[in-house]
Protein backbone atom coordinates (compact mmCIF):
# COMPACT_ATOMS: atom_id res chain seq x y z
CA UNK A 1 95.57 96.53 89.45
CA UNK A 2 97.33 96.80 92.51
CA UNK A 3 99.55 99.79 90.62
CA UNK A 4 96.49 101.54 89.82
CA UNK A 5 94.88 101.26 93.48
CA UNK A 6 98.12 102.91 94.74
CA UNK A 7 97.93 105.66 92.14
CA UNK A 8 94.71 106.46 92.73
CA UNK A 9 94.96 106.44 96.93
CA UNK A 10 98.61 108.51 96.63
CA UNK A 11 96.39 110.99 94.08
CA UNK A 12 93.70 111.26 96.18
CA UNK A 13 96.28 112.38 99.25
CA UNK A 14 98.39 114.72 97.02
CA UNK A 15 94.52 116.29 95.98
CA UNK A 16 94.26 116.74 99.06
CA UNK A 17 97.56 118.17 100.08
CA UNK A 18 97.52 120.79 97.59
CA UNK A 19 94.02 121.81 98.70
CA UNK A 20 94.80 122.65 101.74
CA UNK A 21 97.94 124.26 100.52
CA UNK A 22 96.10 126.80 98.20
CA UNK A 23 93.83 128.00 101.31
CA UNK A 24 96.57 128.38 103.20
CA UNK A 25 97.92 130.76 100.63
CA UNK A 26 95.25 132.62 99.94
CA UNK A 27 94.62 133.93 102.95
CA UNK A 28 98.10 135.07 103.60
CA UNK A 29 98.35 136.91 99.99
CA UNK A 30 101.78 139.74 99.28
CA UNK A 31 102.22 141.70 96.48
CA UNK A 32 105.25 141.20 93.98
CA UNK A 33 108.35 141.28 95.58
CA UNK A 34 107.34 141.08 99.61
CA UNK A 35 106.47 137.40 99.37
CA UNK A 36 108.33 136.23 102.16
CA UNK A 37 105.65 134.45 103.56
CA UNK A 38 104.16 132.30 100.67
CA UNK A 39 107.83 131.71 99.86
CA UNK A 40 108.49 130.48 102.87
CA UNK A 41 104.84 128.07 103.05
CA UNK A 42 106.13 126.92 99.59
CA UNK A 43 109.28 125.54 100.56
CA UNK A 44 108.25 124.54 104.14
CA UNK A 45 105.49 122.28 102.26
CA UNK A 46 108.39 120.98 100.02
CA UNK A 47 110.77 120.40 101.87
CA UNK A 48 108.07 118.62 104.35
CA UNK A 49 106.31 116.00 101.51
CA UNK A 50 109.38 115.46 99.57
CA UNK A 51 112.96 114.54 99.06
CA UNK A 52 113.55 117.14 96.61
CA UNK A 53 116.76 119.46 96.66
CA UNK A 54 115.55 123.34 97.05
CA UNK A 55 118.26 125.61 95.73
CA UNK A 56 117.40 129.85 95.72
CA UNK A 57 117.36 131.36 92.00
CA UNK A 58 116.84 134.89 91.36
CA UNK A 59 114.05 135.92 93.57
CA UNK A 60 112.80 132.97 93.92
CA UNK A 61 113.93 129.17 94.22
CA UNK A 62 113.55 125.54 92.40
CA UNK A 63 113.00 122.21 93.64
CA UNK A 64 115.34 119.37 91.50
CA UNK A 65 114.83 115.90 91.30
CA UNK A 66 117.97 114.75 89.87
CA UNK A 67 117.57 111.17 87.82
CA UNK A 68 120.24 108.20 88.40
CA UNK A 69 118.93 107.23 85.22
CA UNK A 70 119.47 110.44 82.81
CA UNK A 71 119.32 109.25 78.86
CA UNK A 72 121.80 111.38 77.61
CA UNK A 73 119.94 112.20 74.75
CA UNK A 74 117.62 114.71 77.25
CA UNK A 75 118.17 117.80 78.61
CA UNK A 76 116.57 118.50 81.86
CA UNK A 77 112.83 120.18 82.03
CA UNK A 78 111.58 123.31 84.20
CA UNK A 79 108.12 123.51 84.76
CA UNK A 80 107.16 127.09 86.08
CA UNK A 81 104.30 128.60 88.84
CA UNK A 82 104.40 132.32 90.05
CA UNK A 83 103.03 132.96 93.48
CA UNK A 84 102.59 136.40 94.28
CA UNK A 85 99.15 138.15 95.07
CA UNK A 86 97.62 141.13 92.95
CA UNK A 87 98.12 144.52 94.71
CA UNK A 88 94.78 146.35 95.30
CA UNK A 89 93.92 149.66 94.55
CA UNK A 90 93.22 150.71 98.41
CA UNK A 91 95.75 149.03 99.61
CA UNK A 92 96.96 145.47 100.67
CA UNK A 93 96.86 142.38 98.67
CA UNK A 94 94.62 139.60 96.89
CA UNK A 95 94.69 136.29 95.01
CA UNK A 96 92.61 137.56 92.18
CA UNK A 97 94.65 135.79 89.18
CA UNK A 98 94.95 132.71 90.79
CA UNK A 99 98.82 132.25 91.61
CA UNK A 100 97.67 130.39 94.53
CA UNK A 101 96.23 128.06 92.48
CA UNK A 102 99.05 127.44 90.33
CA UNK A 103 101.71 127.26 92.94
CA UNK A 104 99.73 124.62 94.43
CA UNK A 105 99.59 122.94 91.07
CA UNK A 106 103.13 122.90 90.99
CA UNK A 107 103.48 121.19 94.36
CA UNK A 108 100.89 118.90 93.07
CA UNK A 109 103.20 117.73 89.96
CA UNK A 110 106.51 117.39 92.40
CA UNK A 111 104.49 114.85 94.53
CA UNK A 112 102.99 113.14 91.71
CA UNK A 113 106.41 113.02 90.08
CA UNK A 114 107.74 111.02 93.29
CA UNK A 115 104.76 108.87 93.62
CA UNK A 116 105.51 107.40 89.93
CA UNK A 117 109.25 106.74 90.82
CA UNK A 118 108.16 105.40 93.54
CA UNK A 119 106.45 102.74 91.44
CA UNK A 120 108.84 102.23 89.36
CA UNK A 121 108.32 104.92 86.45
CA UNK A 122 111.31 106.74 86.56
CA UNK A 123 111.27 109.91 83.74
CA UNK A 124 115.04 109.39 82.46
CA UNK A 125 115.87 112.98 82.69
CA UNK A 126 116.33 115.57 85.25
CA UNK A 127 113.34 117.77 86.95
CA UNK A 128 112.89 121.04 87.67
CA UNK A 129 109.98 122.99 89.32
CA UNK A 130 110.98 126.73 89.07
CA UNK A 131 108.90 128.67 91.86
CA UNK A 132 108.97 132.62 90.39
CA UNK A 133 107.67 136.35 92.08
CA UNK A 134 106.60 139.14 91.19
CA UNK A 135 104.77 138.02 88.35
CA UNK A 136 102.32 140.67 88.17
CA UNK A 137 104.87 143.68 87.86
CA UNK A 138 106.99 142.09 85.06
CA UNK A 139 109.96 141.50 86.94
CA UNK A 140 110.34 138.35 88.81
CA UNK A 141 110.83 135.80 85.30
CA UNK A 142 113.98 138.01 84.40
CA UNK A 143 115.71 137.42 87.59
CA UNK A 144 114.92 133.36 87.41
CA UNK A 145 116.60 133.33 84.36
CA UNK A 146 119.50 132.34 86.44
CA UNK A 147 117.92 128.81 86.70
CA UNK A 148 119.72 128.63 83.07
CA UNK A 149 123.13 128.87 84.48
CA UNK A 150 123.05 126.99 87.12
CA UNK A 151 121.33 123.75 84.98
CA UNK A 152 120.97 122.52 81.65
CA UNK A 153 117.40 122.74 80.76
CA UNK A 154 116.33 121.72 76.97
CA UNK A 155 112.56 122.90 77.85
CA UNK A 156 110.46 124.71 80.06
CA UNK A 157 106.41 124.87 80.40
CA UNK A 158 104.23 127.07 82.53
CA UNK A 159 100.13 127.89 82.42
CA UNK A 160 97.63 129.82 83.48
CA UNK A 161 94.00 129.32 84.72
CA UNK A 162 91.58 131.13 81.80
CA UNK A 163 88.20 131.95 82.94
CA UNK A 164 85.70 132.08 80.40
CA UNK A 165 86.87 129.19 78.53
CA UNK A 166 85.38 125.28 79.03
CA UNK A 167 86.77 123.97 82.42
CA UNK A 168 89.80 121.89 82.85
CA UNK A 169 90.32 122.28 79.12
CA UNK A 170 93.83 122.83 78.11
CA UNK A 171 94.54 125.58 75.28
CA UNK A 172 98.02 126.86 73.64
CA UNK A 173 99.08 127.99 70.24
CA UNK A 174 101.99 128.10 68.32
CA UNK A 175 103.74 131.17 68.08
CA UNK A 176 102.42 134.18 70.50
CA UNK A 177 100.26 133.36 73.58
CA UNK A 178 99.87 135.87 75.40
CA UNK A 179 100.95 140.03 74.09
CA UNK A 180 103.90 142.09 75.16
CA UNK A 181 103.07 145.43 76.85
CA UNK A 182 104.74 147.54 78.60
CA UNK A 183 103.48 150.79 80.46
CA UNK A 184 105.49 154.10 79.10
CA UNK A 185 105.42 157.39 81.11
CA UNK A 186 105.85 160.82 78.62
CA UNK A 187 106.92 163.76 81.16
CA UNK A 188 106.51 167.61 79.29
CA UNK A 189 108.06 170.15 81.00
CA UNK A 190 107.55 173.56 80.13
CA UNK A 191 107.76 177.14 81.34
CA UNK A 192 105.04 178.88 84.48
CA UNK A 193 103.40 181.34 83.36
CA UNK A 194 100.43 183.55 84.93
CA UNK A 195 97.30 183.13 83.22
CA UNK A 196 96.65 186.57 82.00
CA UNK A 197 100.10 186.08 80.44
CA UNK A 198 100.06 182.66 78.58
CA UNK A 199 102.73 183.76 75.11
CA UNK A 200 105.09 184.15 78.41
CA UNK A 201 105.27 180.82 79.30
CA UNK A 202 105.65 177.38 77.58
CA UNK A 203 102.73 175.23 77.66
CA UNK A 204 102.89 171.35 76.87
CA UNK A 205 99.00 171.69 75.77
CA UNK A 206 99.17 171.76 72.39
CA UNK A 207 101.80 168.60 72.71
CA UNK A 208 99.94 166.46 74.56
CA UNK A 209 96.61 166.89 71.94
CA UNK A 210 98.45 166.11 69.50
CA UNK A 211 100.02 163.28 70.59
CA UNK A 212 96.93 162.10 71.24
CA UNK A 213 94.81 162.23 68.45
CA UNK A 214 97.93 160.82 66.57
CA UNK A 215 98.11 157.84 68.33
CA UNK A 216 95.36 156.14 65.45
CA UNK A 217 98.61 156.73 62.86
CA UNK A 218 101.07 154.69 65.02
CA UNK A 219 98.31 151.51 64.83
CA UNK A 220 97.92 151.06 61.16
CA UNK A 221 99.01 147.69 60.42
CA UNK A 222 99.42 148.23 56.75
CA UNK A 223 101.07 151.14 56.58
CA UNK A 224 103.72 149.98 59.63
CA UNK A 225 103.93 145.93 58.99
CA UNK A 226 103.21 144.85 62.18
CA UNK A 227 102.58 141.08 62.09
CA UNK A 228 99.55 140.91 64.26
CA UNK A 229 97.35 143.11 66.93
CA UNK A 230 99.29 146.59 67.99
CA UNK A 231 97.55 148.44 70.75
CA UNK A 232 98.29 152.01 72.39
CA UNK A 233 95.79 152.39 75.30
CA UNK A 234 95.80 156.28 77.03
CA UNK A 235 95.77 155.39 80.95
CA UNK A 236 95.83 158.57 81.52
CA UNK A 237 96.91 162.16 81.44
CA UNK A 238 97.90 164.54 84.41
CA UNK A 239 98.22 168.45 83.74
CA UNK A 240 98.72 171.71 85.50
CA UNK A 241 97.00 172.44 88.59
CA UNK A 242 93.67 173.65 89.44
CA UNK A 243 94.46 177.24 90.14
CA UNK A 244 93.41 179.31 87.81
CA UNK A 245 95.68 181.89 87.79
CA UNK A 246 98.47 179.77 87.02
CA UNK A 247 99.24 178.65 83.29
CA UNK A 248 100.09 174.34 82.94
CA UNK A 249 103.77 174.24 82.72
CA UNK A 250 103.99 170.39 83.13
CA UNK A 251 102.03 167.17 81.88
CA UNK A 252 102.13 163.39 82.14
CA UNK A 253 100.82 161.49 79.39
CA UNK A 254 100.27 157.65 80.43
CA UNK A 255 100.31 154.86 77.78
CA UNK A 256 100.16 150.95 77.74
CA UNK A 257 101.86 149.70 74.78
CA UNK A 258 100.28 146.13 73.56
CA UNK A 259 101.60 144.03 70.92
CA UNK A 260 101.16 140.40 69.46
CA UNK A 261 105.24 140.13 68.31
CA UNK A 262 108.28 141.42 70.22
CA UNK A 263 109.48 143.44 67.01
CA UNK A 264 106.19 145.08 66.83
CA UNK A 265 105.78 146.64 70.26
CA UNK A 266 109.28 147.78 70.28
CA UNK A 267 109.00 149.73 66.78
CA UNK A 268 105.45 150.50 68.51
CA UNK A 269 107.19 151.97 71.52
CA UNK A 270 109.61 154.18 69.06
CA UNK A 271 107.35 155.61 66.84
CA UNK A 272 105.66 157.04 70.22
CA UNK A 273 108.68 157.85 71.67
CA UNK A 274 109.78 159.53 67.78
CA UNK A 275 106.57 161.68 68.00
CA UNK A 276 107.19 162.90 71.91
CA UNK A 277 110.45 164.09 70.98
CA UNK A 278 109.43 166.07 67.68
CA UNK A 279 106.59 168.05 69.49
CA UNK A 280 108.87 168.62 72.61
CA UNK A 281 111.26 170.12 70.00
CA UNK A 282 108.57 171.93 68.39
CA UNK A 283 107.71 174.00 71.43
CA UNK A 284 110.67 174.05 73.15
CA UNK A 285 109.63 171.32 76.33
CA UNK A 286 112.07 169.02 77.54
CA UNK A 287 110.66 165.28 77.51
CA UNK A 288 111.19 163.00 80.38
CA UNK A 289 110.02 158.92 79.29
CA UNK A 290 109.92 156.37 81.98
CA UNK A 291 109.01 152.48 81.48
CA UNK A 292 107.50 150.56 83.86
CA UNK A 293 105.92 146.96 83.91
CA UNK A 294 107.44 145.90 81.04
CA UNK A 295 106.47 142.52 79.74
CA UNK A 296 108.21 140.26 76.43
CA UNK A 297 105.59 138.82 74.05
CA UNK A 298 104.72 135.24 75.25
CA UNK A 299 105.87 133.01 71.95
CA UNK A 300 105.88 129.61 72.04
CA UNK A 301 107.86 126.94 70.64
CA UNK A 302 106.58 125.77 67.96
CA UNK A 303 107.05 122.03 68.28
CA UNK A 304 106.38 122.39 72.18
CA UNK A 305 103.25 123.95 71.78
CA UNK A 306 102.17 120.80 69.17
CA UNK A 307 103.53 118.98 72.23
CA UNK A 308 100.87 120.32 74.89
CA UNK A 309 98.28 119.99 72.52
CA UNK A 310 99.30 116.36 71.79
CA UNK A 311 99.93 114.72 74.94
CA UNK A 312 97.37 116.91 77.31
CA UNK A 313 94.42 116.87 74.66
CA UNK A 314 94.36 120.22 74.08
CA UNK A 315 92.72 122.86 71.99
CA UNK A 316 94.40 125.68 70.04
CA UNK A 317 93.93 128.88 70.88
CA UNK A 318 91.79 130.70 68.33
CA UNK A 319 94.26 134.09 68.85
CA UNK A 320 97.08 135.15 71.48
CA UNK A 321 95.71 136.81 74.43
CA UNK A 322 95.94 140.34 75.21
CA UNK A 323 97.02 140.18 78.32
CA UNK A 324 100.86 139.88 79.05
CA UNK A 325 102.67 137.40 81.08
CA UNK A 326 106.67 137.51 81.79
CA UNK A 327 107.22 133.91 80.79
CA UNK A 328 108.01 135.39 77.90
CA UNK A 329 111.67 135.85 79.15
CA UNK A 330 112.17 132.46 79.62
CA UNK A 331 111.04 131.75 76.11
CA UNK A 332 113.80 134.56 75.46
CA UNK A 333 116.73 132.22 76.92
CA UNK A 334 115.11 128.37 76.40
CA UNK A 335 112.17 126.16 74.10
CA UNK A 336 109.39 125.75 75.70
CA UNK A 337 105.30 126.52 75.73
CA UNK A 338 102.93 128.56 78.22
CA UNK A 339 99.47 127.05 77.93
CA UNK A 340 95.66 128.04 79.50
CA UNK A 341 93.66 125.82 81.50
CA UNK A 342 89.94 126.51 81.21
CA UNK A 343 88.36 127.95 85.02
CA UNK A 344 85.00 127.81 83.42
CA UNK A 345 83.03 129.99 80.95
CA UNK A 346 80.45 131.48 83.56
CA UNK A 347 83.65 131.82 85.65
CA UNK A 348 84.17 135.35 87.32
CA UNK A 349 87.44 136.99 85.09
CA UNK A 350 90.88 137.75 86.27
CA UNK A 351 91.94 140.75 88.44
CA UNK A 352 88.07 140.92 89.37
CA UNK A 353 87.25 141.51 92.92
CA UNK A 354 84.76 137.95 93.11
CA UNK A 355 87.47 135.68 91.39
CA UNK A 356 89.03 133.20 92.73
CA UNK A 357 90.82 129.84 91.38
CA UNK A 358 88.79 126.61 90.82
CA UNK A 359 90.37 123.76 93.19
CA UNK A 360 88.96 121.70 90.48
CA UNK A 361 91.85 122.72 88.74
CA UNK A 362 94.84 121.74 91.15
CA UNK A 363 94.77 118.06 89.88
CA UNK A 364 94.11 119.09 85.90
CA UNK A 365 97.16 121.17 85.84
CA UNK A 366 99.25 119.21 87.93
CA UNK A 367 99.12 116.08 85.93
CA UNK A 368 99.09 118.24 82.36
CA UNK A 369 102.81 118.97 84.03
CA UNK A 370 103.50 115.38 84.49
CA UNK A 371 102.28 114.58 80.62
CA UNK A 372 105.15 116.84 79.29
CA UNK A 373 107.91 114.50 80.42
């Protein structure tokens, strides 16, 4: 009894803690890669409320917790929160996907991990919470890869808030999560041309239409074998200029590439990029491609996914979702699971201008961490 009256006061504090930590973050939000500030709050809170060594990796930095008591027959674990802010349209930065909330989380499990050595529950293995940016633009996970040379980790576990789905509810799958995308650029460059005078010059019209209404052929799933969902969304296409004496020498064709399965988005990505380079040949344009925000397919373990769903109750997810995450590398190097937590179904949705993440969810999260080890 006495045990459980100490849990629940030290639980109560750490609910607390982590609170006020989130608030703190969220109204100091930076956009991938200019987080100095929330990196800083993250370690100053760390290094403040526990004993734990912090050590820089990539772009970011861990905190360890090194067991005297390691059962050689277990690799270390890495548990994984990203903390930078969405960048807004006009301008300046926001916490509208909730990496507040799951940085705080993450604090929440190292002080909860303490608390239970503290009385006596030591985990028998080594600890490490992996702190990542630049989440949002796809690049932050591959730099934090370097957390895999400088330990030995047998497994590593990150999640996500998921509005629209029953709160505090944990969800993960076995194989694909969450899609790989990636955002491709196609650059035509032809030949100016007055418009009285268009068999003069060399226009990437006729290109760019017909890479469009082709892009139905690159999607069939029976006739290319992709193994699940393949998207190609248009973002967008820039053209010539308004002045209309002037024939459209140039054109930028923007595409998101989506796909359930690594294999699938890149043969996605070369049919497309196949296609550009025939109908640049065809009418003599010279093709520039540029990638940006380029995020690996999300696929879990399948024995650590069972795992979240065992020892946090979970539910499986019904089918991967379609938006992209860059845990994914880390499932590249390393075994391991990314799982949802439910925000609520009436909850307002990611990247929308009224969302923000549940505190009721600080705790949840936090001890669904703890479960794993």
């Amino acid at each position: 009894m006495k045990q459980t009256e100490e849990w629940n006061a030290a639980r109560s504090r750490i609910e607390n803690q982590i609170k006020e930590l989130r608030h703190r973050l969220h109204t100091c939000p930076e956009i991938s890669g200019q987080e100095q500030k929330t990196k800083a709050a993250l370690k100053q809170f760390l290094e403040e409320n526990t004993g734990l060594e912090l050590r820089g990796c990539g772009g970011g930095f861990y905190a360890a917790y090194r067991s005297d008591m390691v059962d050689p027959a277990k690799k270390g674990i890495a548990f994984r929160a990203d903390y930078d802010a969405l960048a807004l349209p006009e301008g300046g930065a926001a916490h509208l996907c909730g990496h507040d909330g799951h940085a705080s989380a993450l604090c929440g499990a190292a002080l909860l991990l303490e608390q239970q050595i503290k009385e006596g529950r030591e985990p028998g293995r080594n600890v490490f919470f992996l702190f990542q940016p630049a989440e949002e633009t796809g690049t932050g996970a591959a730099t934090c890869c370097e957390l895999f040379e400088k330990e030995e980790i047998g497994e590593i576990y990150g999640a996500h808030n998921l509005p629209g789905f029953a709160f505090g509810e944990v969800y993960t799958k076995e194989g694909t999560f969450a899609c790989g995308s990636e955002g491709l650029t196609l650059r035509f460059l032809g030949k100016p041309t007055h418009a009285a005078y268009p068999e003069l010059g060399v226009s990437p019209a006729p290109a760019v239409g017909q890479l469009l209404t082709g892009i139905p052929s690159f999607l069939n799933k029976k006739e290319h074998g992709y193994s699940g969902m393949a998207l190609c969304t248009v973002i967008g296409v820039q053209m010539g200029e308004k002045a209309f004496g002037a024939a459209a020498e140039k054109a930028e064709v923007w595409l998101t590439l989506r796909a359930e399965r690594g294999v699938d988005l890149k043969k996605l990505r070369q049919m497309v990029l196949t296609r550009a380079e025939e109908l640049a040949a065809q009418d003599g344009l010279i093709l520039e491609t540029e990638e940006q925000d380029v995020f690996p397919a999300t696929e879990n373990d399948s024995a650590c996914a069972k795992k979240v769903l065992k020892v946090c109750g979970g539910r499986i997810l019904p089918e991967p979702m379609r938006w992209s995450e860059d845990f994914g590398h880390y499932l590249n190097r390393c075994r391991g699971a990314f799982f949802g937590i439910g925000a609520g179904v009436e909850h307002p949705g990611l990247h929308t201008e009224t969302y923000e993440y549940p505190d009721g969810l600080l705790m949840r999260t936090a001890e669904s961490f703890l479960k794993l080890l």
